[in-house]
Protein backbone atom coordinates (compact mmCIF):
# COMPACT_ATOMS: atom_id res chain seq x y z
CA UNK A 1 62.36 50.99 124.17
CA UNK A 2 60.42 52.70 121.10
CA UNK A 3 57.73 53.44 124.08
CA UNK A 4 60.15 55.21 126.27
CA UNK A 5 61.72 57.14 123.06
CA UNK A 6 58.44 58.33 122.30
CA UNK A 7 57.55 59.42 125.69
CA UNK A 8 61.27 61.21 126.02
CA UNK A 9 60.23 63.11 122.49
CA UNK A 10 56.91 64.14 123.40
CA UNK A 11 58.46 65.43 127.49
CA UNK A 12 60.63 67.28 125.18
CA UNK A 13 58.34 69.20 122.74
CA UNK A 14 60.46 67.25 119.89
CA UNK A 15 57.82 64.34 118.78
CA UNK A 16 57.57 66.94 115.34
CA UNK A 17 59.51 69.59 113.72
CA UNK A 18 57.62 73.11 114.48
CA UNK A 19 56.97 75.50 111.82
CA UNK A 20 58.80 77.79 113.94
CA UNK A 21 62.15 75.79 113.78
CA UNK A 22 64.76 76.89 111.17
CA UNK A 23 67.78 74.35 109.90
CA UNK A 24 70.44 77.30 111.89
CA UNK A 25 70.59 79.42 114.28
CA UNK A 26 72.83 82.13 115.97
CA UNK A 27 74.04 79.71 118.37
CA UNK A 28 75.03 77.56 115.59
CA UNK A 29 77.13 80.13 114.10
CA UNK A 30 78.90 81.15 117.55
CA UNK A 31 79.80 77.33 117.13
CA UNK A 32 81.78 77.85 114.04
CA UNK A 33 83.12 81.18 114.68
CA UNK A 34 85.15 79.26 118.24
CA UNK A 35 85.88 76.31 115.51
CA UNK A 36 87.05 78.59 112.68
CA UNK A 37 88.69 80.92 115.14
CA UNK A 38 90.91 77.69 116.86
CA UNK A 39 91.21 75.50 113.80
CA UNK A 40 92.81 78.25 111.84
CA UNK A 41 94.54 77.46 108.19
CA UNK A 42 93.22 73.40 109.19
CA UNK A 43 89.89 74.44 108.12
CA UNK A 44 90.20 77.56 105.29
CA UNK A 45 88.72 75.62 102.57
CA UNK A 46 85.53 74.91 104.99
CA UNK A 47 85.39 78.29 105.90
CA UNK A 48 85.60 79.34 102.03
CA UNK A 49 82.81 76.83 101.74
CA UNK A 50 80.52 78.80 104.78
CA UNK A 51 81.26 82.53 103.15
CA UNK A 52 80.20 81.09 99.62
CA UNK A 53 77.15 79.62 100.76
CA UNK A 54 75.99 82.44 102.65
CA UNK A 55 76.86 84.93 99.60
CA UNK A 56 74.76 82.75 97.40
CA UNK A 57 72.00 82.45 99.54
CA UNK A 58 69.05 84.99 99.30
CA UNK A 59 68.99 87.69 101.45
CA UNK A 60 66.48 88.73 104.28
CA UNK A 61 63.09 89.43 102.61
CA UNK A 62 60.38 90.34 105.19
CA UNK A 63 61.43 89.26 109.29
CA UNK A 64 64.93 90.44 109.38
CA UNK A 65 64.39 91.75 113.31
CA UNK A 66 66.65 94.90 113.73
CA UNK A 67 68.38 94.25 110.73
CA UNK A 68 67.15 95.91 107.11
CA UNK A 69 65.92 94.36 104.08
CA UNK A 70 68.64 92.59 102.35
CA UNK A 71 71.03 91.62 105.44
CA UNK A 72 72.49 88.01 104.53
CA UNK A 73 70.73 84.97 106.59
CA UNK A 74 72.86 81.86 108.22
CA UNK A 75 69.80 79.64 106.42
CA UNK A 76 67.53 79.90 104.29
CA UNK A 77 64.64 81.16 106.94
CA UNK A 78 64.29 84.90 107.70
CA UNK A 79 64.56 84.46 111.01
CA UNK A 80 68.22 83.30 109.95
CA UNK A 81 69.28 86.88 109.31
CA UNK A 82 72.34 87.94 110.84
CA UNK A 83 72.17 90.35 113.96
CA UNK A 84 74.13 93.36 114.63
CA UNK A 85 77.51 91.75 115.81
CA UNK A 86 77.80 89.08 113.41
CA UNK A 87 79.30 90.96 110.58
CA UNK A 88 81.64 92.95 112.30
CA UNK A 89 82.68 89.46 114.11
CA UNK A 90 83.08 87.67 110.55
CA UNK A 91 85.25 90.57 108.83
CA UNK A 92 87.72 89.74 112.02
CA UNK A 93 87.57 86.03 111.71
CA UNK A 94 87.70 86.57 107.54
CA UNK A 95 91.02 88.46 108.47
CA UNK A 96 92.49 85.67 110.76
CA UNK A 97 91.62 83.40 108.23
CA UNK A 98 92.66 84.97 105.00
CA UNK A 99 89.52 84.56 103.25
CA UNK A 100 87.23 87.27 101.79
CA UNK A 101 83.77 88.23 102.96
CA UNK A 102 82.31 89.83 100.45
CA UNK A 103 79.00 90.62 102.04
CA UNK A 104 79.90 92.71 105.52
CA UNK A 105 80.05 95.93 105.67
CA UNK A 106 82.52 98.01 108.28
CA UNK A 107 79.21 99.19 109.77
CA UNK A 108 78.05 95.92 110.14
CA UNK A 109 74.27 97.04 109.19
CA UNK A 110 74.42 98.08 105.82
CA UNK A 111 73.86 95.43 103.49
CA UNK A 112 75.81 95.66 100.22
CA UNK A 113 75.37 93.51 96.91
CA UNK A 114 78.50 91.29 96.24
CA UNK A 115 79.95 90.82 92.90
CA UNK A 116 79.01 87.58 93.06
CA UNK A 117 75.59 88.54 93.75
CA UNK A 118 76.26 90.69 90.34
CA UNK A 119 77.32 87.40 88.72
CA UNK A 120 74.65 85.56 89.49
CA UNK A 121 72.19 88.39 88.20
CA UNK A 122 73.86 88.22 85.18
CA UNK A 123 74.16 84.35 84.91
CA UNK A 124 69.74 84.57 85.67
CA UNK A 125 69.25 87.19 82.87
CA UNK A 126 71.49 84.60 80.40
CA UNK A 127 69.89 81.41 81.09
CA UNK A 128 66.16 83.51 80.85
CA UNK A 129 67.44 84.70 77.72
CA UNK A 130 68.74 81.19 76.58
CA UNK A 131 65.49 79.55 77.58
CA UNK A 132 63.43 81.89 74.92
CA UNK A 133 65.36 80.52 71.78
CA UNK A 134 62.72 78.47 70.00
CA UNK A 135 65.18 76.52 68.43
CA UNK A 136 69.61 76.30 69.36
CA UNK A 137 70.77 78.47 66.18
CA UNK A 138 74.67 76.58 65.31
CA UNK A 139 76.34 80.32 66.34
CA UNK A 140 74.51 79.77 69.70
CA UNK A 141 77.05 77.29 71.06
CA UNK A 142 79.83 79.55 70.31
CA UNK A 143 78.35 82.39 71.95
CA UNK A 144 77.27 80.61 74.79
CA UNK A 145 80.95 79.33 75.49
CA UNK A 146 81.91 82.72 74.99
CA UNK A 147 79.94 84.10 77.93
CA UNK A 148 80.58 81.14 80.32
CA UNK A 149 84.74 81.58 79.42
CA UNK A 150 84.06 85.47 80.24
CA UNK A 151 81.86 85.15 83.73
CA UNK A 152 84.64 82.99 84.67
CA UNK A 153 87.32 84.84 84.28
CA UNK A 154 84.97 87.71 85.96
CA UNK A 155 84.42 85.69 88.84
CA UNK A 156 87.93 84.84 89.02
CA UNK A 157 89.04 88.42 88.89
CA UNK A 158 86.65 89.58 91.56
CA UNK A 159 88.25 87.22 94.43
CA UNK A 160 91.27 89.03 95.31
CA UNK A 161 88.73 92.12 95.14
CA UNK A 162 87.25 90.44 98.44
CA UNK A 163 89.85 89.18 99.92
CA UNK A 164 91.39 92.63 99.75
CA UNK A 165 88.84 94.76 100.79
CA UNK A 166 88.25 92.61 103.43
CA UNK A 167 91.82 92.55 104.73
CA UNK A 168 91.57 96.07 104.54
CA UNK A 169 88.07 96.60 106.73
CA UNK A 170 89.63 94.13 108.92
CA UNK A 171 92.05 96.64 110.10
CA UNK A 172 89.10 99.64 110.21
CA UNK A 173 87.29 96.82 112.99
CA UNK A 174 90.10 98.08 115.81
CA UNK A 175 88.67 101.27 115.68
CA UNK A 176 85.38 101.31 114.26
CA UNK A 177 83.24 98.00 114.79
CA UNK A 178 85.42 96.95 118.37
CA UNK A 179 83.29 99.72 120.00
CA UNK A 180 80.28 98.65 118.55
CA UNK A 181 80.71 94.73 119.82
CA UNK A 182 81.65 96.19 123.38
CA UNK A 183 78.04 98.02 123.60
CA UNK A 184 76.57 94.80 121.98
CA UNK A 185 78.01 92.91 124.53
CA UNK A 186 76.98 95.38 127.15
CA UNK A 187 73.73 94.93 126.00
CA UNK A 188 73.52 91.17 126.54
CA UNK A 189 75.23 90.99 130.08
CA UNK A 190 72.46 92.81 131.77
CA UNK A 191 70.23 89.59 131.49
CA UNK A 192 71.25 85.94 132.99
CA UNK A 193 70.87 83.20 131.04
CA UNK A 194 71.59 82.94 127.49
CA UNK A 195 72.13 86.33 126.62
CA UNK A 196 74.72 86.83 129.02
CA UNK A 197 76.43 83.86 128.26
CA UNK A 198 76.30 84.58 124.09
CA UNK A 199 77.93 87.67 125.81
CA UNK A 200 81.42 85.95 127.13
CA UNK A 201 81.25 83.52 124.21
CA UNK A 202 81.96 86.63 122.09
CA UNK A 203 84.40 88.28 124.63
CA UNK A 204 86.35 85.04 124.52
CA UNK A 205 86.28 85.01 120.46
CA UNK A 206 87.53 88.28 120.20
CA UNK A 207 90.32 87.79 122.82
CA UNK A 208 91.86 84.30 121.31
CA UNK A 209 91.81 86.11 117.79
CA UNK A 210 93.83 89.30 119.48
CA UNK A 211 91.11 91.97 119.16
CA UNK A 212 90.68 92.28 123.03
CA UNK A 213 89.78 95.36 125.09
CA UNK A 214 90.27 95.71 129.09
CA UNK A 215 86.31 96.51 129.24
CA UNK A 216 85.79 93.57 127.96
CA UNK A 217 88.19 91.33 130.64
CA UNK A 218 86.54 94.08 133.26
CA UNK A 219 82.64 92.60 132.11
CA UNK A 220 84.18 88.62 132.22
CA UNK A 221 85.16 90.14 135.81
CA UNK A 222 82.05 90.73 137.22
CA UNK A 223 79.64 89.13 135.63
CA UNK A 224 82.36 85.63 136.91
CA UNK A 225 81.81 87.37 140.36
CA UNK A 226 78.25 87.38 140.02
CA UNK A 227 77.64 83.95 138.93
CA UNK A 228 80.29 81.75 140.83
CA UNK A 229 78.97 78.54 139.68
CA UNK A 230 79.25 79.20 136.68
CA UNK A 231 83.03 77.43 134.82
CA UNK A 232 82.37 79.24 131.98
CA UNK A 233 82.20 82.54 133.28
CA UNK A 234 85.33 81.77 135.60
CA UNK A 235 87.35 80.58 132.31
CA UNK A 236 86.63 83.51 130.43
CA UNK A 237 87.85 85.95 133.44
CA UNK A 238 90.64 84.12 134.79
CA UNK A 239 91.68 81.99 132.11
CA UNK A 240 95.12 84.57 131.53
CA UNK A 241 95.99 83.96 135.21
CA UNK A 242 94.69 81.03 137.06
CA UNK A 243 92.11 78.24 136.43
CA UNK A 244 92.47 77.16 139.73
CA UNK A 245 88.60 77.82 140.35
CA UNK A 246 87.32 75.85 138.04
CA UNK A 247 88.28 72.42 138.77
CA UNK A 248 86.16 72.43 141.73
CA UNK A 249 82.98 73.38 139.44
CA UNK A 250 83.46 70.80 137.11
CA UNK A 251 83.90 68.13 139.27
CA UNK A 252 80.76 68.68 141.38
CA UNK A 253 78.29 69.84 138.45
CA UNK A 254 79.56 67.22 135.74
CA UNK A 255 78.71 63.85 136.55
CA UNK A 256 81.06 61.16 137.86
CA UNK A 257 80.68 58.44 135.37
CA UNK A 258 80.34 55.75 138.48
CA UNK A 259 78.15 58.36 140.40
CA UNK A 260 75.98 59.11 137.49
CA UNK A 261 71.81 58.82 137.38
CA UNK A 262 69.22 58.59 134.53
CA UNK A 263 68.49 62.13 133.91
CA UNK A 264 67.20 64.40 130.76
CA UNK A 265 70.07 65.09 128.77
CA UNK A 266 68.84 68.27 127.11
CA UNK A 267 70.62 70.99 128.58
CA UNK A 268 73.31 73.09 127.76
CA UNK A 269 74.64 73.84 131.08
CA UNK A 270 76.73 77.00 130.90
CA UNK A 271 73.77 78.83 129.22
CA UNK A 272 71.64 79.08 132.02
CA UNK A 273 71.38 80.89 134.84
CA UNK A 274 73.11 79.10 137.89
CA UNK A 275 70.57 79.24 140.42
CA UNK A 276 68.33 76.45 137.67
CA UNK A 277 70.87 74.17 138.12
CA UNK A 278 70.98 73.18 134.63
CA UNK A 279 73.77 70.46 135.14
CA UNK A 280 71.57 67.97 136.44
CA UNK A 281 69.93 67.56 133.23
CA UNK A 282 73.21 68.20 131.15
CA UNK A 283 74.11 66.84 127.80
CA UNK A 284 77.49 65.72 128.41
CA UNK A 285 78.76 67.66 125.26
CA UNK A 286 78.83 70.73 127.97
CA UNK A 287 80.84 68.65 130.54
CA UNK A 288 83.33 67.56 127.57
CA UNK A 289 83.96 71.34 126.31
CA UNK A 290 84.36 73.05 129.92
CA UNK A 291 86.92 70.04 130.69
CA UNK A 292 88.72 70.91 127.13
CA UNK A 293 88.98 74.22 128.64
CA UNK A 294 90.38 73.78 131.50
CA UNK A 295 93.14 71.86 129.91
CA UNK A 296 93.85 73.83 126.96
CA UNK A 297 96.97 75.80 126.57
CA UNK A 298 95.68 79.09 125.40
CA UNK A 299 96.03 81.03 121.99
CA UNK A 300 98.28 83.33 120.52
CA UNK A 301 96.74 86.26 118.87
CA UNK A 302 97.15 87.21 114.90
CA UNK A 303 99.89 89.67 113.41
CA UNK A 304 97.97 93.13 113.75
CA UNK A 305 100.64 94.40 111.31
CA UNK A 306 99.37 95.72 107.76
CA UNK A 307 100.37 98.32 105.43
CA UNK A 308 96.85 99.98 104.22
CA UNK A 309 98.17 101.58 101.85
CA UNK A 310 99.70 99.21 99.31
CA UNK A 311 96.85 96.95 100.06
CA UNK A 312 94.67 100.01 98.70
CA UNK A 313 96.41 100.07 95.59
CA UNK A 314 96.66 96.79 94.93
CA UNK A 315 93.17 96.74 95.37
CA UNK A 316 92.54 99.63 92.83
CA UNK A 317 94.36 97.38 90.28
CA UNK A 318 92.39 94.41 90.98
CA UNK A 319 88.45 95.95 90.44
CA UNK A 320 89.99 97.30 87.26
CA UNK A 321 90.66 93.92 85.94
CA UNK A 322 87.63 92.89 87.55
CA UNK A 323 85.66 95.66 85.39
CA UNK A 324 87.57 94.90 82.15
CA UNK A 325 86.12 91.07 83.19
CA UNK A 326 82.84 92.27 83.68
CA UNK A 327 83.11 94.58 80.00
CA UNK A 328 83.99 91.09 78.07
CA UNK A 329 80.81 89.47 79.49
CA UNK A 330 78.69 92.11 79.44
CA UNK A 331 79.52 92.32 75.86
CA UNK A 332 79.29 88.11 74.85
CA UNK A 333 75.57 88.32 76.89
CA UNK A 334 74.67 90.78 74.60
CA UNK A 335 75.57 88.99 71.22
CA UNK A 336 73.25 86.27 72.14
CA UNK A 337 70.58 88.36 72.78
CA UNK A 338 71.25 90.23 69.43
CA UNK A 339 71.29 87.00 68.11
CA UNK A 340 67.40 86.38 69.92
CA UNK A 341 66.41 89.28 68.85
CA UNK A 342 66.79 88.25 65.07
CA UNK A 343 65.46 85.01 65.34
CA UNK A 344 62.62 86.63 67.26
CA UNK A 345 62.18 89.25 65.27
CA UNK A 346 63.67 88.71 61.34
CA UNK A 347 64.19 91.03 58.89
CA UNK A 348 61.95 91.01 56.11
CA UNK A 349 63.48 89.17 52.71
CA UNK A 350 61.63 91.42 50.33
CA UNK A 351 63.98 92.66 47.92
CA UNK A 352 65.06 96.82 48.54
CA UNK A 353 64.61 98.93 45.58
CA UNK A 354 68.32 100.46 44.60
CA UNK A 355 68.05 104.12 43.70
CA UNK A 356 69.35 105.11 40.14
CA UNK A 357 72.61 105.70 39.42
CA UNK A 358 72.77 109.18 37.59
CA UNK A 359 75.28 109.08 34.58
CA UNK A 360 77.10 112.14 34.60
CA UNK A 361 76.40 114.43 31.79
CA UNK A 362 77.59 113.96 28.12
CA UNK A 363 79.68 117.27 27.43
CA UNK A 364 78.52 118.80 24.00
CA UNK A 365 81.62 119.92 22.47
CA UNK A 366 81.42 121.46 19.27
CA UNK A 367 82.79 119.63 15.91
CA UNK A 368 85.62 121.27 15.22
CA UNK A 369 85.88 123.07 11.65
CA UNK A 370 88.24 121.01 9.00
CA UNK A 371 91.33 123.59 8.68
CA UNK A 372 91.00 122.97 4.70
CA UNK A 373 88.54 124.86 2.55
CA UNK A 374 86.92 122.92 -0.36
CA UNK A 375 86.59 124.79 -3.61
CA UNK A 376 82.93 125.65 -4.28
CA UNK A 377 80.96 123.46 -6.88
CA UNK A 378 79.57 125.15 -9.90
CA UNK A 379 76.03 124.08 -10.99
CA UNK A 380 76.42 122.47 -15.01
CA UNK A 381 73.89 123.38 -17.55
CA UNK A 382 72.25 120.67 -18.48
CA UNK A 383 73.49 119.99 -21.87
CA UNK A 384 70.69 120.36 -25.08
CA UNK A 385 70.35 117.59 -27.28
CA UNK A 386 71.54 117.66 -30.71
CA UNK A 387 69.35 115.64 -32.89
CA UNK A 388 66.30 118.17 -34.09
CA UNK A 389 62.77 116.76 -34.15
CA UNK A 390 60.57 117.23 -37.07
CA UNK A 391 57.80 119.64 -36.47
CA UNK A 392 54.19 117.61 -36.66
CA UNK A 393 51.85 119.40 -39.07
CA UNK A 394 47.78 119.84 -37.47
CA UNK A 395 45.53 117.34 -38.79
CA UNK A 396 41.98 119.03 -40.30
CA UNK A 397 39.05 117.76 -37.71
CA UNK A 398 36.63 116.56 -40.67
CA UNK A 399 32.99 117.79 -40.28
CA UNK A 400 30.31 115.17 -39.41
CA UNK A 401 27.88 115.58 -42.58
CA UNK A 402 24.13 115.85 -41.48
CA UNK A 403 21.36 114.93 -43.96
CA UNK A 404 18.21 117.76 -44.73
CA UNK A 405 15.34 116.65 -42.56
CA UNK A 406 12.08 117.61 -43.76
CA UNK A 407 9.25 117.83 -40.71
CA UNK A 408 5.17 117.15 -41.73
CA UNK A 409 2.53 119.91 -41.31
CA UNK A 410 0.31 119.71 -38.31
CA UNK A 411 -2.82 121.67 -38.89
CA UNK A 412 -3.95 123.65 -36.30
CA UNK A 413 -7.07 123.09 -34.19
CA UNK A 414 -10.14 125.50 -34.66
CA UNK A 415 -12.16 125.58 -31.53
């Protein structure tokens, strides 16, 4: 049994995963948009849960095929990015579904950043920031519930945002992006196969979810005419009338369960061009959805009713609130990075000289002149005494007495 598996995988180019393969595909997401589209308010929350994932992911980078740098992807693979049709077909479905899609465009080429994408760039540039503290300062915690309290409320102010502006595009798509899916489709008819069945696929979206045009039902026409074997192609033109034809087809091209013989079961039937006879090889899945078809009771289309105009005011009132949001978080990111920048970076501690204080000036009144004028002193003579000294009489200086000296004779020398 292992043997036969093996030989089954390696017939079918699937014994490993190709570096081509990606985890979605186009196909993939015409899938959900028939789901979504039929399943209606059943499914919202997993819709919500598709848009979200697809606004978070990254966008396009290098391979985005027609598309420009920066168009949103269904995966995480380039060759995920979304083609020309896709967001014009999501704003619709995001109207018939009441949910917001932030990242379409009316043009459905232009990418535009999302407030969420916003959010996010500010939630990276906090937890860079956060991750350069050296140490967790005790003010950190309170700034850092700050900031998470404020890019919640932010992000909570910015969803009616999308769900507005979307509601309003939603009603632009009649007149603006409808023309651009007809030449899309147009484009994809020309060529059997896949193409041209991608082509009805979208045809029938667009008619279930009430944004029909008669060239559309005219291409379901003709290209049915053209490929008669086709059930597919014979529900999508005749489904609003008859589906008389194709019983026929699905009884001779799906297997009889009694009648049935060991085959490939790797085909998608309704994809391929009708002279391959795909059927023989068919899946079953293909057999169980044209059957589901044919016994289905049809769709009523949405409420095309709006009033654009108080939506556009109520949507001027909700980006203010959503700016005011965005002010209050700005402003708590950027007290924790004041608060980096002085850990970071401190002030120095030595002490700062304090200028002198002048003292105001000392006035230099003059003493003031007593009013009273003091008698002036008179000098006293100094009184003489009265006692009279006698008068001392001169004392004689007696004179020394000197005796008479007599000196010898000295002869004097003859020579």
């Amino acid at each position: 049994m292992d043997d036969a598996k093996t030989a089954l995988k390696k017939e079918l180019g699937l014994s490993k995963r190709s570096s081509d393969e990606t985890t979605f595909s186009r196909d993939h997401a015409t899938g959900l948009y028939v789901y979504f589209g039929h399943m209606g308010d059943k499914e919202k929350q997993a819709f919500e849960k598709w848009i979200r994932w697809i606004n978070s992911n990254e966008r396009c980078l290098t391979f985005c095929g027609a598309m420009p740098v920066g168009t949103p992807r269904f995966c995480k693979n380039d060759r995920c990015a979304f083609g020309p049709g896709d967001c014009p077909t999501l704003i619709a479905l995001g109207r018939r579904m009441g949910v917001g899609v932030p990242f379409c465009s009316i043009d459905g080429i232009t990418p535009i950043p999302t407030v969420q994408n916003l959010a996010q760039a500010m939630k990276n540039f906090y937890d860079h920031t956060i991750r350069r503290f050296p140490f967790e300062p005790p003010e950190l915690k309170l700034l850092r519930d700050k900031f998470d309290k404020a890019l919640k409320a932010y992000e909570d102010a910015v969803a009616p945002i999308e769900k507005l502006r979307t509601t309003i595009e939603a009603e632009a798509v009649l007149a603006l992006t409808i023309p651009q899916i007809d030449s899309t489709i147009a484009a994809k008819v020309n060529g059997r196969g896949f193409s041209r069945h991608n082509a009805l696929v979208q045809i029938m979206i667009l008619q279930d979810w009430g944004l029909g045009k008669r060239s559309m039902s005219d291409v379901a026409s003709r290209i049915a005419d053209e490929e008669p074997l086709n059930p597919f192609f014979q529900y999508v033109a005749k489904r609003r009338s008859s589906k008389d034809s194709m019983l026929p087809l699905i009884t001779k091209e799906c297997p009889d369960q009694e009648a049935d013989v060991p085959h490939l079961r790797s085909q998608w039937s309704w994809e391929r061009d009708s002279t391959e006879e795909a059927w023989k090889n068919t899946m079953y899945w293909d057999c169980l959805f044209i059957a589901a078809m044919y016994t289905e009771m049809g769709l009523t289309p949405p409420d095309r009713d709006s009033n654009e105009s108080a939506l556009r005011v109520m949507l001027a009132g909700a980006i203010k609130h959503a700016q005011e949001a965005e002010a209050v978080a700005d402003a708590a990111l950027k007290e924790i990075e004041d608060l980096l920048k002085k850990i970071l970076h401190p002030i120095p501690t030595s002490p700062i000289p304090t200028p002198p204080i002048p003292l105001p000036p000392i006035a230099t009144s003059p003493i003031p002149t007593p009013s009273t004028q003091l008698p002036p002193i008179a000098p006293s003579p100094i009184p003489t005494p009265s006692t009279q000294l006698p008068p001392i009489a001169p004392s004689p200086i007696p004179t020394p007495h000197i005796p008479n000296i007599r000196m010898p004779h000295i002869p004097r020398p003859h020579w």
